[in-house]
PDB file of N, CA and C in Angstrom:
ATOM      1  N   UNK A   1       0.841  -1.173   0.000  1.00  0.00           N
ATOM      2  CA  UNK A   1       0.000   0.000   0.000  1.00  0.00           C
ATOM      3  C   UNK A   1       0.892   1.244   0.000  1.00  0.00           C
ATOM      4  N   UNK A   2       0.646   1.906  -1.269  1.00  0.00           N
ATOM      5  CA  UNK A   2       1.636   3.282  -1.398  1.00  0.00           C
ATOM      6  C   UNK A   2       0.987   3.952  -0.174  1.00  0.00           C
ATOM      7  N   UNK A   3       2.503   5.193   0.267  1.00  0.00           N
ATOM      8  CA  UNK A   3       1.960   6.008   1.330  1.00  0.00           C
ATOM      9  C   UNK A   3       1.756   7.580   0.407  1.00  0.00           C
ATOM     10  N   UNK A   4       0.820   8.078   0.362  1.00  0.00           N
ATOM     11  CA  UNK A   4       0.379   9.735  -0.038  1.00  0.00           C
ATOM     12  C   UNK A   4      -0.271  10.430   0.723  1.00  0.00           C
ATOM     13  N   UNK A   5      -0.663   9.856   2.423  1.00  0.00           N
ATOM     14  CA  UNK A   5      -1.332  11.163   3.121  1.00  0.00           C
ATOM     15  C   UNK A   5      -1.088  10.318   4.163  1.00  0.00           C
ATOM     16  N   UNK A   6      -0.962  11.588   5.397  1.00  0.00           N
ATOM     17  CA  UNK A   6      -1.161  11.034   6.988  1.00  0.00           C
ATOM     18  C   UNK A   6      -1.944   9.788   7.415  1.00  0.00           C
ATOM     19  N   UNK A   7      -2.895   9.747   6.680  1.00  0.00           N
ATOM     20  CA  UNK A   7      -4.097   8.416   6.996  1.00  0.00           C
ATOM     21  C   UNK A   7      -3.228   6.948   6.897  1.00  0.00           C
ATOM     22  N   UNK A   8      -2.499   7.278   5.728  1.00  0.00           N
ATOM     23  CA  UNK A   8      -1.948   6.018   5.086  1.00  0.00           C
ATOM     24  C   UNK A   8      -0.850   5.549   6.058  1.00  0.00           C
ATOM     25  N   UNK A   9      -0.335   6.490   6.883  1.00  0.00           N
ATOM     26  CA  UNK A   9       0.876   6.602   7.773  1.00  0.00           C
ATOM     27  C   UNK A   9       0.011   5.694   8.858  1.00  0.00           C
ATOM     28  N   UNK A  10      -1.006   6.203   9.407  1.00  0.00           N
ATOM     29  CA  UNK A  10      -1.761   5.780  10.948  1.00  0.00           C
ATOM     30  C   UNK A  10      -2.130   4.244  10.209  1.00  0.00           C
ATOM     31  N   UNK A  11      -2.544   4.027   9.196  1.00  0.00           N
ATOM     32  CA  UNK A  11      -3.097   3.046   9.198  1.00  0.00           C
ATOM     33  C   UNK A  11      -2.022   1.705   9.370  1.00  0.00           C
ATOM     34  N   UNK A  12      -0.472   1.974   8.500  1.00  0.00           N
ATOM     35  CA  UNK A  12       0.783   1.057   8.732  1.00  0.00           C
ATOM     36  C   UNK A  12       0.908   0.939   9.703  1.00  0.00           C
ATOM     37  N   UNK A  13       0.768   2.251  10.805  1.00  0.00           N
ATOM     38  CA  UNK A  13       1.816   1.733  11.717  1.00  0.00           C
ATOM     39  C   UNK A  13       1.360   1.428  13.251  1.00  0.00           C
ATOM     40  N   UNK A  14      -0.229   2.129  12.881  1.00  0.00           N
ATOM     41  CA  UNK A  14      -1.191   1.211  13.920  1.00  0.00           C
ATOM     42  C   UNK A  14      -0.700  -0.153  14.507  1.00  0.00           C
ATOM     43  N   UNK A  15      -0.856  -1.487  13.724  1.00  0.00           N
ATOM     44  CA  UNK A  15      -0.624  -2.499  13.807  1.00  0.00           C
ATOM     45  C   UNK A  15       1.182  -2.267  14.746  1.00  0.00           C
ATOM     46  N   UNK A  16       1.476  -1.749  14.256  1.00  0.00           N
ATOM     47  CA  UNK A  16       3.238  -1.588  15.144  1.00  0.00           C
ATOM     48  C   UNK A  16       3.176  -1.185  16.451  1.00  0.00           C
ATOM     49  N   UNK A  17       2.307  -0.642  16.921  1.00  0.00           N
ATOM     50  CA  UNK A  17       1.833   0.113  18.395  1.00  0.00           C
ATOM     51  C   UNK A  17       2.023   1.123  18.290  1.00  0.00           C
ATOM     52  N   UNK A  18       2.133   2.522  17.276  1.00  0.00           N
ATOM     53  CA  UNK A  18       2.532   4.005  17.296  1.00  0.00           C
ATOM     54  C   UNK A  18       1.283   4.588  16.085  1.00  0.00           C
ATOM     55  N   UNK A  19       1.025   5.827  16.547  1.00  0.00           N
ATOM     56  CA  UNK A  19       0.824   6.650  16.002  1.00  0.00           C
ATOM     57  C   UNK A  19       1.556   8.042  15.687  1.00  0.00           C
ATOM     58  N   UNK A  20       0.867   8.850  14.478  1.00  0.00           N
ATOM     59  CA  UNK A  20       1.438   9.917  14.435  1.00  0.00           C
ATOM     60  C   UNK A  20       0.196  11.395  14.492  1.00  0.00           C
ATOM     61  N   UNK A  21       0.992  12.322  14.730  1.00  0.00           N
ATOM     62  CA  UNK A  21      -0.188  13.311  15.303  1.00  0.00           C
ATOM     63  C   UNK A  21       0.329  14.514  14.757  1.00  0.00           C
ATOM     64  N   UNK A  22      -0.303  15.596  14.197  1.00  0.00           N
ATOM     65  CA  UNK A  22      -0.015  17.201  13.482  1.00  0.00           C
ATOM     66  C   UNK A  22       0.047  17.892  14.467  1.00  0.00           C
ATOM     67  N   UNK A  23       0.622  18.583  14.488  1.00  0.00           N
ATOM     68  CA  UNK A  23       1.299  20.021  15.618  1.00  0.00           C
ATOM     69  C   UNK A  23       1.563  20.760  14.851  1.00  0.00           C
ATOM     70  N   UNK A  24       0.299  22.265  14.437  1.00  0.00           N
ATOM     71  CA  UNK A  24       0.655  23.516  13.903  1.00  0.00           C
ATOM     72  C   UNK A  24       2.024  24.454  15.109  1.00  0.00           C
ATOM     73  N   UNK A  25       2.957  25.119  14.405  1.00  0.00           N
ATOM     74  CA  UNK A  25       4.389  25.431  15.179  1.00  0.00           C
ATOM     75  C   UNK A  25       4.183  26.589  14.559  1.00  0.00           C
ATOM     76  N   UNK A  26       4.901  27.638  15.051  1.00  0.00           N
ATOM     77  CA  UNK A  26       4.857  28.686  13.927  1.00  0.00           C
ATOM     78  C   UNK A  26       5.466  28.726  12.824  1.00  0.00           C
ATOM     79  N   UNK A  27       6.400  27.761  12.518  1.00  0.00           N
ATOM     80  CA  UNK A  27       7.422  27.679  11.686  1.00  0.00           C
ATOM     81  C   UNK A  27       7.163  26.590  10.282  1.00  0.00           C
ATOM     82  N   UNK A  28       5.505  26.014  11.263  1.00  0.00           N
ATOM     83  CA  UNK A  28       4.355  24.948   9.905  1.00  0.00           C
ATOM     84  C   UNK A  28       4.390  23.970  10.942  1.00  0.00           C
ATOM     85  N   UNK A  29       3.455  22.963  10.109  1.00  0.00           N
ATOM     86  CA  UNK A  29       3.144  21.670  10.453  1.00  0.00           C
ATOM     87  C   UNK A  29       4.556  20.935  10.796  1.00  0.00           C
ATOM     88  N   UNK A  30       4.066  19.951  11.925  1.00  0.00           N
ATOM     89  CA  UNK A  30       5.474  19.306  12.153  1.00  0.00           C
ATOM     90  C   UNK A  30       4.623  17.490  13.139  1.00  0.00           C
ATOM     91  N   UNK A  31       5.091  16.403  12.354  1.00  0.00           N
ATOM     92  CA  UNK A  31       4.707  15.544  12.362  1.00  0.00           C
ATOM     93  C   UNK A  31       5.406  14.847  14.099  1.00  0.00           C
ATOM     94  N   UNK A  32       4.425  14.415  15.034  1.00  0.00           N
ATOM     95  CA  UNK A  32       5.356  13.871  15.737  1.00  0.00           C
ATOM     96  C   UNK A  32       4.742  12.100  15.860  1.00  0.00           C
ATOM     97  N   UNK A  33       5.761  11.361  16.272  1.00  0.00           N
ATOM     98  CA  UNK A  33       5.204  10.265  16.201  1.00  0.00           C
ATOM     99  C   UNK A  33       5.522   9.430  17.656  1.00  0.00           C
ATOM    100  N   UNK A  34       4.602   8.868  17.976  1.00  0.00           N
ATOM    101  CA  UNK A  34       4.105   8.367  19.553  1.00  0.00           C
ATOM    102  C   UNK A  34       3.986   6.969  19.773  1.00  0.00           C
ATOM    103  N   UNK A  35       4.317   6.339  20.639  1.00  0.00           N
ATOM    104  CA  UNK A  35       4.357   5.226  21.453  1.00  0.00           C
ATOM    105  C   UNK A  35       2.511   4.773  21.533  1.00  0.00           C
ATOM    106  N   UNK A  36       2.031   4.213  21.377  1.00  0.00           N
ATOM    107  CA  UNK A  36       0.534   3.599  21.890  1.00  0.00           C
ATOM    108  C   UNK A  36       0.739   3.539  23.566  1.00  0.00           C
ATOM    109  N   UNK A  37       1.597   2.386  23.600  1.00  0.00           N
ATOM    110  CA  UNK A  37       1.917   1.896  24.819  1.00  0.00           C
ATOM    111  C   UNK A  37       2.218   2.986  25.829  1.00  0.00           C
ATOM    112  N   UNK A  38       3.395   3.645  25.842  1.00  0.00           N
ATOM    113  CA  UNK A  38       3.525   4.613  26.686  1.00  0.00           C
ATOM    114  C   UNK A  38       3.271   6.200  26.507  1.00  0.00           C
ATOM    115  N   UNK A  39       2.850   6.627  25.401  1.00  0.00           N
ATOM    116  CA  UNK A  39       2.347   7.827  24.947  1.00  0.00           C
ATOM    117  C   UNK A  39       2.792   8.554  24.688  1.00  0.00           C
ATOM    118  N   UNK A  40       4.874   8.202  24.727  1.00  0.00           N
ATOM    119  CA  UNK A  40       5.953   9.208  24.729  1.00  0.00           C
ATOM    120  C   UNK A  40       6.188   9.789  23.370  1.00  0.00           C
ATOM    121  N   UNK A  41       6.263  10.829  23.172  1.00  0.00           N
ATOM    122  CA  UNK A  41       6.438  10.921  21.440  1.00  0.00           C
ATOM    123  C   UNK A  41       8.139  10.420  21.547  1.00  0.00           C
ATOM    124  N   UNK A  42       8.694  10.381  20.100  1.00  0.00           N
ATOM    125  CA  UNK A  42      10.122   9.570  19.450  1.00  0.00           C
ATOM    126  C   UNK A  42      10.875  11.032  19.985  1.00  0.00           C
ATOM    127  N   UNK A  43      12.046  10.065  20.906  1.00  0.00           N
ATOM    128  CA  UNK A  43      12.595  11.021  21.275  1.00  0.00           C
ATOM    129  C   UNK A  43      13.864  11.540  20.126  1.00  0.00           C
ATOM    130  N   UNK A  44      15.129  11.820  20.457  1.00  0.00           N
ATOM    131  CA  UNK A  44      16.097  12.206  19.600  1.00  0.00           C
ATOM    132  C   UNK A  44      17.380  11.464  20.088  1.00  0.00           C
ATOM    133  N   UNK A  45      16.754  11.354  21.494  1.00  0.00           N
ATOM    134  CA  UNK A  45      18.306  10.535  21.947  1.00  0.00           C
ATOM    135  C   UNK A  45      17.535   9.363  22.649  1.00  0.00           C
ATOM    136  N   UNK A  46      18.592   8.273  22.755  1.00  0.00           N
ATOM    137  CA  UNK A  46      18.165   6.720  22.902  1.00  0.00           C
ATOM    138  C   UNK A  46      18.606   6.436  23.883  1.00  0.00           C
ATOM    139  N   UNK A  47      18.032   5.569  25.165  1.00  0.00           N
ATOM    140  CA  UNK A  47      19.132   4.569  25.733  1.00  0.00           C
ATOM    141  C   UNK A  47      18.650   3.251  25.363  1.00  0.00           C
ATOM    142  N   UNK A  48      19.390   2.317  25.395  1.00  0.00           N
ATOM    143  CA  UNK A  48      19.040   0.750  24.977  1.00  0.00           C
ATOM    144  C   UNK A  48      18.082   0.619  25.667  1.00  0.00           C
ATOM    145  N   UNK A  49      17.372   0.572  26.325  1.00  0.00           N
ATOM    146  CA  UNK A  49      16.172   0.260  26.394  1.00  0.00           C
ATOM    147  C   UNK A  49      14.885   1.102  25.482  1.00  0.00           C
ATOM    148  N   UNK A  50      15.051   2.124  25.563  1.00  0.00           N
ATOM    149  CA  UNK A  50      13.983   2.925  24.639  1.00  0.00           C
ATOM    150  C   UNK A  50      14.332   2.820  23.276  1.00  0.00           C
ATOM    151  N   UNK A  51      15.692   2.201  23.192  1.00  0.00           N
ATOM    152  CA  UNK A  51      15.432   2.059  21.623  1.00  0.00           C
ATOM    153  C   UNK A  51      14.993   0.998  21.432  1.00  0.00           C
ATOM    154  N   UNK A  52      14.711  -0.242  22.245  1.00  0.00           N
ATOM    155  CA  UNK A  52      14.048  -1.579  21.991  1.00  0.00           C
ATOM    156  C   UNK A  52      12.634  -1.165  21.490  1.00  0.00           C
ATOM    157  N   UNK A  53      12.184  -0.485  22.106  1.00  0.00           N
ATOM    158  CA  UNK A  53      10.246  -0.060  22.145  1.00  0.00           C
ATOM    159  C   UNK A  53      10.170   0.738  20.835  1.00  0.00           C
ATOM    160  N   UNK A  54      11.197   1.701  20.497  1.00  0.00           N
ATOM    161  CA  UNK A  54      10.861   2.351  19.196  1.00  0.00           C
ATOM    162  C   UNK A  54      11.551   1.601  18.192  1.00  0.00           C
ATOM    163  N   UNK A  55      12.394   0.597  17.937  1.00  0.00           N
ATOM    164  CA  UNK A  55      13.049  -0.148  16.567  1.00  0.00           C
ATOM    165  C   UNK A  55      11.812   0.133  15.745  1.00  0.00           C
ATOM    166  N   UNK A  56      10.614  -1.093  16.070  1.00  0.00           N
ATOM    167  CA  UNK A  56       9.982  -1.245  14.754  1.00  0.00           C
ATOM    168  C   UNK A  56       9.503   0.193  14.549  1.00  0.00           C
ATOM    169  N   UNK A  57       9.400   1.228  14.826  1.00  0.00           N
ATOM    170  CA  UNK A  57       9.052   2.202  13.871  1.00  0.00           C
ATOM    171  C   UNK A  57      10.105   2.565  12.914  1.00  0.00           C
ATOM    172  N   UNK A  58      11.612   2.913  13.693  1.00  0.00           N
ATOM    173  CA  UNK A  58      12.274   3.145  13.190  1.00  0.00           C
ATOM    174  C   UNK A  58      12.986   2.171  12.157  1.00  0.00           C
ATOM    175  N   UNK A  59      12.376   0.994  11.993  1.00  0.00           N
ATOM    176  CA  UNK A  59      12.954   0.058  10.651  1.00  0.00           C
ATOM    177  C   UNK A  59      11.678   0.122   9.788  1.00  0.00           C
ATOM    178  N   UNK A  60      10.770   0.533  10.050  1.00  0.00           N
ATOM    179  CA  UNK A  60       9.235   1.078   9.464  1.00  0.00           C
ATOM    180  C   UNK A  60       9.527   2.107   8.633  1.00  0.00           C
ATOM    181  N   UNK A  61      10.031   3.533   9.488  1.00  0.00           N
ATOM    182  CA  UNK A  61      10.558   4.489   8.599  1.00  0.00           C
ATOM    183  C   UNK A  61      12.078   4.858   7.342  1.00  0.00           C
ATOM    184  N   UNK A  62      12.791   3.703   8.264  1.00  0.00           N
ATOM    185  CA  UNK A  62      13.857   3.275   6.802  1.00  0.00           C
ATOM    186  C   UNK A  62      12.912   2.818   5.666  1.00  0.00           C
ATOM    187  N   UNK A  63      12.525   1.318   5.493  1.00  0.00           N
ATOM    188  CA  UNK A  63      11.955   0.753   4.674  1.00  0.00           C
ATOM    189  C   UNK A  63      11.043   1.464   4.058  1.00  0.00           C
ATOM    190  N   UNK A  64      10.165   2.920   4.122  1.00  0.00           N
ATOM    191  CA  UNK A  64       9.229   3.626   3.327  1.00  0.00           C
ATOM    192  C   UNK A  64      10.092   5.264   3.543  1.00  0.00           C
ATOM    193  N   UNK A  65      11.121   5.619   3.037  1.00  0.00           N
ATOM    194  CA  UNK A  65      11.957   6.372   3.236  1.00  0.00           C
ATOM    195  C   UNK A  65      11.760   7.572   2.417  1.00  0.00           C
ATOM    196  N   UNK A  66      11.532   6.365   1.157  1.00  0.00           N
ATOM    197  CA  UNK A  66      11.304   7.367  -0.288  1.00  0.00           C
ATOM    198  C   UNK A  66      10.141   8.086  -0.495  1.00  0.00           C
ATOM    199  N   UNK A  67       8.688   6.976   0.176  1.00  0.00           N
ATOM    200  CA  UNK A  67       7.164   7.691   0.406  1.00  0.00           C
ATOM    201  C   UNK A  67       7.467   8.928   1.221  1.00  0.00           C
ATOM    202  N   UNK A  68       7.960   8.795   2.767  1.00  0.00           N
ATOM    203  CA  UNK A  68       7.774   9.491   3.691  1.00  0.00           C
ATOM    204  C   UNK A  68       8.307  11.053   3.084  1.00  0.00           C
ATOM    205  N   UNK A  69      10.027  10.696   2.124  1.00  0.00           N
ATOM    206  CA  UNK A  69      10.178  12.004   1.978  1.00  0.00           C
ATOM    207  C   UNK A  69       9.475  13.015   0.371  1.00  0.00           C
ATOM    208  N   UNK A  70       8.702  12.518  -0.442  1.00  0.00           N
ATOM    209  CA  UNK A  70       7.878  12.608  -1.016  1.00  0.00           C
ATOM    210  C   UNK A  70       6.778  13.194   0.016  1.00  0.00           C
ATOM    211  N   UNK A  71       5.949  12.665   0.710  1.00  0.00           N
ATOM    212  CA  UNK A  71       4.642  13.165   1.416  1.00  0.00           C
ATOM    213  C   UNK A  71       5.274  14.686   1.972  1.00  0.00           C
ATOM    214  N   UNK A  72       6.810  14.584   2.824  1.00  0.00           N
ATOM    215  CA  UNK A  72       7.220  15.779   3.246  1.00  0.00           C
ATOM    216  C   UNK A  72       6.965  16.738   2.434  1.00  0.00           C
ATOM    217  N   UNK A  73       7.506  16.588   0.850  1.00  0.00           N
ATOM    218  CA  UNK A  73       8.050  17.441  -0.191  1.00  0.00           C
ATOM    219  C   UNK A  73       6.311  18.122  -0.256  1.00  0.00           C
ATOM    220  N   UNK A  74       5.766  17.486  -0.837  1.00  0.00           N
ATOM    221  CA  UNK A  74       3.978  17.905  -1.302  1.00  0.00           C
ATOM    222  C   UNK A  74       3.653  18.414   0.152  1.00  0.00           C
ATOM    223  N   UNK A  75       3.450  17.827   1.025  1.00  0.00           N
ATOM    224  CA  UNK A  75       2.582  18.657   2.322  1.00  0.00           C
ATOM    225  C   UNK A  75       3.306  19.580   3.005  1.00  0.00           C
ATOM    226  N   UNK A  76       5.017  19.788   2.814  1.00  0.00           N
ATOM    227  CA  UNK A  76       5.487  20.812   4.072  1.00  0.00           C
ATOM    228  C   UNK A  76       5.476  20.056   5.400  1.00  0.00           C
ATOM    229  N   UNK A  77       4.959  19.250   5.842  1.00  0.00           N
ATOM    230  CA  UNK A  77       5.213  18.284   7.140  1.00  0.00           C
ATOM    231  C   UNK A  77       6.270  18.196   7.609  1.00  0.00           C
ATOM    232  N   UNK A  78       6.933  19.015   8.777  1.00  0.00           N
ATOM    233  CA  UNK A  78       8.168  18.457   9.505  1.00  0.00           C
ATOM    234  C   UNK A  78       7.874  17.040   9.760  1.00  0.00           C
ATOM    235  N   UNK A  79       8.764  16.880  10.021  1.00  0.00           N
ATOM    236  CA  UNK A  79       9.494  15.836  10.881  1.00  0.00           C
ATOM    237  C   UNK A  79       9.226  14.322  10.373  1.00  0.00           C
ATOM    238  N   UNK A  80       8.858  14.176   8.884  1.00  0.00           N
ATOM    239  CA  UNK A  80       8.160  13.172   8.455  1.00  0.00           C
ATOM    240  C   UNK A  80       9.189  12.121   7.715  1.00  0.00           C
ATOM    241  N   UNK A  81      10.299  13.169   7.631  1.00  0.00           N
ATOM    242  CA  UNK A  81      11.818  12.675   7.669  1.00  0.00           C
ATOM    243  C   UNK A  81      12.150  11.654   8.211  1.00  0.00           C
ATOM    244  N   UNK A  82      13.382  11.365   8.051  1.00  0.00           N
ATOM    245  CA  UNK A  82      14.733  10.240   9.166  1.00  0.00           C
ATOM    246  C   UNK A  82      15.127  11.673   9.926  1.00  0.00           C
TER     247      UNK A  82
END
């Protein structure tokens, strides 16, 4: 299933335990993406344990790299990046 809008994002990665959520900034839209389980949004820095709980997103967002930065390009969406 190609990714072309936020929907398409919630619907992959549902099944993974995370969602993602829009935050108008003054600077635009900026995508953050969240834990189910613990509600933490993706931090920036890791310790081995928190990177156990976020891998599968983050091998989620390698593997659709090229969609994600495409959707960035058309919508302006921070953070929808690596």
């Amino acid at each position: 299933m190609p990714i072309t809008t936020i929907n398409d994002i919630r619907k992959q990665i549902k099944p993974l335990g995370f969602n993602i959520r829009i935050k108008s900034f003054s600077y635009g839209p900026h995508a953050q993406w969240i834990n189910m389980a613990t509600g933490l949004v993706l931090p920036t820095v890791f310790s081995r344990e928190s990177l156990i709980d976020w891998q599968p997103l983050l091998d989620w967002r390698l593997q659709h790299d090229a969609e994600l930065q495409a959707l960035a390009d058309q919508s302006l969406i921070y953070g929808l990046r690596r």
